[in-house]
Protein backbone atom coordinates (compact mmCIF):
# COMPACT_ATOMS: atom_id res chain seq x y z
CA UNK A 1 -2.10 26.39 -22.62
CA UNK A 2 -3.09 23.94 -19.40
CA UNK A 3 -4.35 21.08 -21.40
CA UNK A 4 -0.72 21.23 -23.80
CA UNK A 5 1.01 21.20 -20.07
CA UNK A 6 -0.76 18.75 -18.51
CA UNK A 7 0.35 16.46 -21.94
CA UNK A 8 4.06 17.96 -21.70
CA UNK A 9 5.30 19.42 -18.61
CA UNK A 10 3.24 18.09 -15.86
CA UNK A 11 5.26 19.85 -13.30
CA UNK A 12 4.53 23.04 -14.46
CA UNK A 13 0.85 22.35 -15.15
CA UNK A 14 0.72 21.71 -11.45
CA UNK A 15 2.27 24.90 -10.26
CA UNK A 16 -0.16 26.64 -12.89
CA UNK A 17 -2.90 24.91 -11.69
CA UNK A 18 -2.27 25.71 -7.95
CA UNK A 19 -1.89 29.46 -8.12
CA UNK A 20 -5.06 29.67 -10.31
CA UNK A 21 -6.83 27.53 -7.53
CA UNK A 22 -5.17 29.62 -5.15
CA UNK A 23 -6.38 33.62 -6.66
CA UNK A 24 -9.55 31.97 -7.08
CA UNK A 25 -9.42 31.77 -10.43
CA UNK A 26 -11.58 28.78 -10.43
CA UNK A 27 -12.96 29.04 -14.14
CA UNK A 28 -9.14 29.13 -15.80
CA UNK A 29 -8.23 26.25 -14.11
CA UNK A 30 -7.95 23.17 -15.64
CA UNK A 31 -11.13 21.29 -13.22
CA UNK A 32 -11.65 17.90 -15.16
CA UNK A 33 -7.79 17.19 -14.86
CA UNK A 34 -7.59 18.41 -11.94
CA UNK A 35 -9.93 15.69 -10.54
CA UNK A 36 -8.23 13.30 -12.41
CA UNK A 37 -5.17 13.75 -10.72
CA UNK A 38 -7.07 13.70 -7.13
CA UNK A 39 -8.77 10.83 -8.22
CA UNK A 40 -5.42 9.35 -8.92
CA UNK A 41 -3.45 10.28 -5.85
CA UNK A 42 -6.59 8.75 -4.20
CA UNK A 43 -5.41 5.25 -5.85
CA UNK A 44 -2.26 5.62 -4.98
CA UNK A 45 -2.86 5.59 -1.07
CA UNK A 46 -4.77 2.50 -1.45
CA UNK A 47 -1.64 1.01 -3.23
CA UNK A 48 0.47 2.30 -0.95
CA UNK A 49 -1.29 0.25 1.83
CA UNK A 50 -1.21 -3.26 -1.01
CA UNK A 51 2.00 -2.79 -0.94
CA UNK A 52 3.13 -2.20 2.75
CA UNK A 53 0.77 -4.90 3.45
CA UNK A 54 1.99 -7.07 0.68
CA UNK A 55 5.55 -7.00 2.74
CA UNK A 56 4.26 -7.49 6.24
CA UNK A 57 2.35 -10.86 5.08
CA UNK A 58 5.16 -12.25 3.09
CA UNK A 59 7.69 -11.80 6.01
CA UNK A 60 5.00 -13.35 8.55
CA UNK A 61 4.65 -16.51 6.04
CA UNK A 62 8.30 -16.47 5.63
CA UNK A 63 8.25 -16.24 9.86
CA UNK A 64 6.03 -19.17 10.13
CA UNK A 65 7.20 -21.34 7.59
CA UNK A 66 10.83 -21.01 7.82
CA UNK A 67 11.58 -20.59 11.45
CA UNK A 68 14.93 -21.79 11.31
CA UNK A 69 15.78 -18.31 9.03
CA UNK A 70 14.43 -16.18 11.27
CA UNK A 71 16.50 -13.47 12.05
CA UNK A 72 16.59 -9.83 13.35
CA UNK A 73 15.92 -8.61 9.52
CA UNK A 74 12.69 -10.04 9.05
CA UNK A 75 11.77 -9.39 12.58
CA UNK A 76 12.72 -5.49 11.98
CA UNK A 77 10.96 -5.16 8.37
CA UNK A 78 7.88 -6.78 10.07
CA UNK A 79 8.26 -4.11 12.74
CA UNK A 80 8.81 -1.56 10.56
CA UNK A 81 5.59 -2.52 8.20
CA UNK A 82 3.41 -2.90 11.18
CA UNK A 83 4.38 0.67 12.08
CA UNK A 84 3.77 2.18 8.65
CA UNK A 85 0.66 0.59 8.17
CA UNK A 86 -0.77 2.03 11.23
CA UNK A 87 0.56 5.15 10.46
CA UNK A 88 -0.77 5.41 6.51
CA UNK A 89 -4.10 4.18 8.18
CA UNK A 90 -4.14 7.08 10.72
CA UNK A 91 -3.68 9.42 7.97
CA UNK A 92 -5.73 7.90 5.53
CA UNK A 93 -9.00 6.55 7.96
CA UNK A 94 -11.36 5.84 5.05
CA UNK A 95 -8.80 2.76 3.74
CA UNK A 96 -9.89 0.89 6.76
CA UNK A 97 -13.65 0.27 5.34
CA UNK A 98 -11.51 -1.22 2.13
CA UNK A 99 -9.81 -3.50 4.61
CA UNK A 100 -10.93 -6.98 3.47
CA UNK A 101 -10.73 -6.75 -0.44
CA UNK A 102 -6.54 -4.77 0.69
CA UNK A 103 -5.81 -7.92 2.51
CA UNK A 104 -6.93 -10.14 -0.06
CA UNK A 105 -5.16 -8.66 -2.47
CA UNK A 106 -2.08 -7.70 -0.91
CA UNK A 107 -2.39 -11.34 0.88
CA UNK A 108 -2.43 -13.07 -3.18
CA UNK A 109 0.36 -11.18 -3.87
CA UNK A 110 2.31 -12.18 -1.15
CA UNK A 111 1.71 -15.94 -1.30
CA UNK A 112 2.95 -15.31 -5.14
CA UNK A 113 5.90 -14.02 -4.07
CA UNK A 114 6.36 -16.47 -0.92
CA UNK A 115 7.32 -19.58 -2.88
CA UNK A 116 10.23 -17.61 -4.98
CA UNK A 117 11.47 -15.88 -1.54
CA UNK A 118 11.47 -19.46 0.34
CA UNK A 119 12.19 -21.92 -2.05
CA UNK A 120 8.63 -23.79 -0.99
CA UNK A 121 6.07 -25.07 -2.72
CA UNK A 122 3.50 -22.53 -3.97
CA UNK A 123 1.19 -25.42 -2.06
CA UNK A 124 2.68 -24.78 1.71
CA UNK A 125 0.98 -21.52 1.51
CA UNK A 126 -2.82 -21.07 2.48
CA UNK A 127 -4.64 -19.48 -0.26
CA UNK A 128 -6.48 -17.28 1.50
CA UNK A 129 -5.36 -15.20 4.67
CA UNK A 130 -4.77 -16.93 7.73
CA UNK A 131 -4.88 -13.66 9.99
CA UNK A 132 -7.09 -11.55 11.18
CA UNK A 133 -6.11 -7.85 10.84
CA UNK A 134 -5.83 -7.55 14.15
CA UNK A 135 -3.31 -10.64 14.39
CA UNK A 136 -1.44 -9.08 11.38
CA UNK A 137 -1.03 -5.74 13.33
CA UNK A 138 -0.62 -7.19 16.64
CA UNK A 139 2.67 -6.76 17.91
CA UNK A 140 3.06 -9.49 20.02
CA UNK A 141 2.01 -11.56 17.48
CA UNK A 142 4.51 -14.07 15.81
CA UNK A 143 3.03 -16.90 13.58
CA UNK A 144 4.36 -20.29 14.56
């Protein structure tokens, strides 16, 4: 019956799945998709943090390369990231070893985006990263 819920009604495969895990009932339970699915909200953490980051570096190119639109909103959703970030890192210590490839990433998306959001050339923006982490996460730090 697991494997047909897993396919069909995923929320009750994971209730299943939990009180077999919880009686101890280790060899009904459903192990290989069970990993899967840790293995999987593993993933999602990491693009959780693409994502936030993603945000904070578009607003801080946005913040350096259009400081005449500066404005309380982009100063509060870089705020705001900043915040989150450090938070989803506190819970989640083991993304900070995958630090450089999530702000390369996250950093590529957001100089996709920055061009559409600006109305800039794709060829204002550095292709790489111009912060360090620590300048990205520093609050007192404001890209002229």
């Amino acid at each position: 019956m697991s494997a047909s819920l897993y396919d069909h009604d995923f929320y009750a495969w994971a209730n299943e799945q939990a009180a077999l895990l919880r009686s101890g009932k280790l060899s009904a339970a459903d192990i290989e998709n069970i990993a899967e699915e840790i293995e999987s909200m593993g993933k999602a953490e990491r693009r959780e943090l693409v994502s936030r980051l993603t945000v904070l570096l578009l607003h801080l190119l946005k913040w350096q390369f259009q400081p005449e639109r500066r404005g309380a909103s982009w100063e509060g959703t870089i705020r705001v990231q900043r915040r989150d970030i450090a938070d989803h890192l506190d819970d989640n210590p083991s993304l900070k070893s995958k630090l450089p490839e999530t702000i390369s990433r996250a950093y590529g998306n957001a100089a996709i985006l920055a061009p559409g959001e600006t109305e800039l050339s794709k060829t204002t923006f550095p292709q790489t990263c111009p912060w360090s982490f620590g300048q990205i996460m520093d609050e007192g730090f404001w890209p002229e």
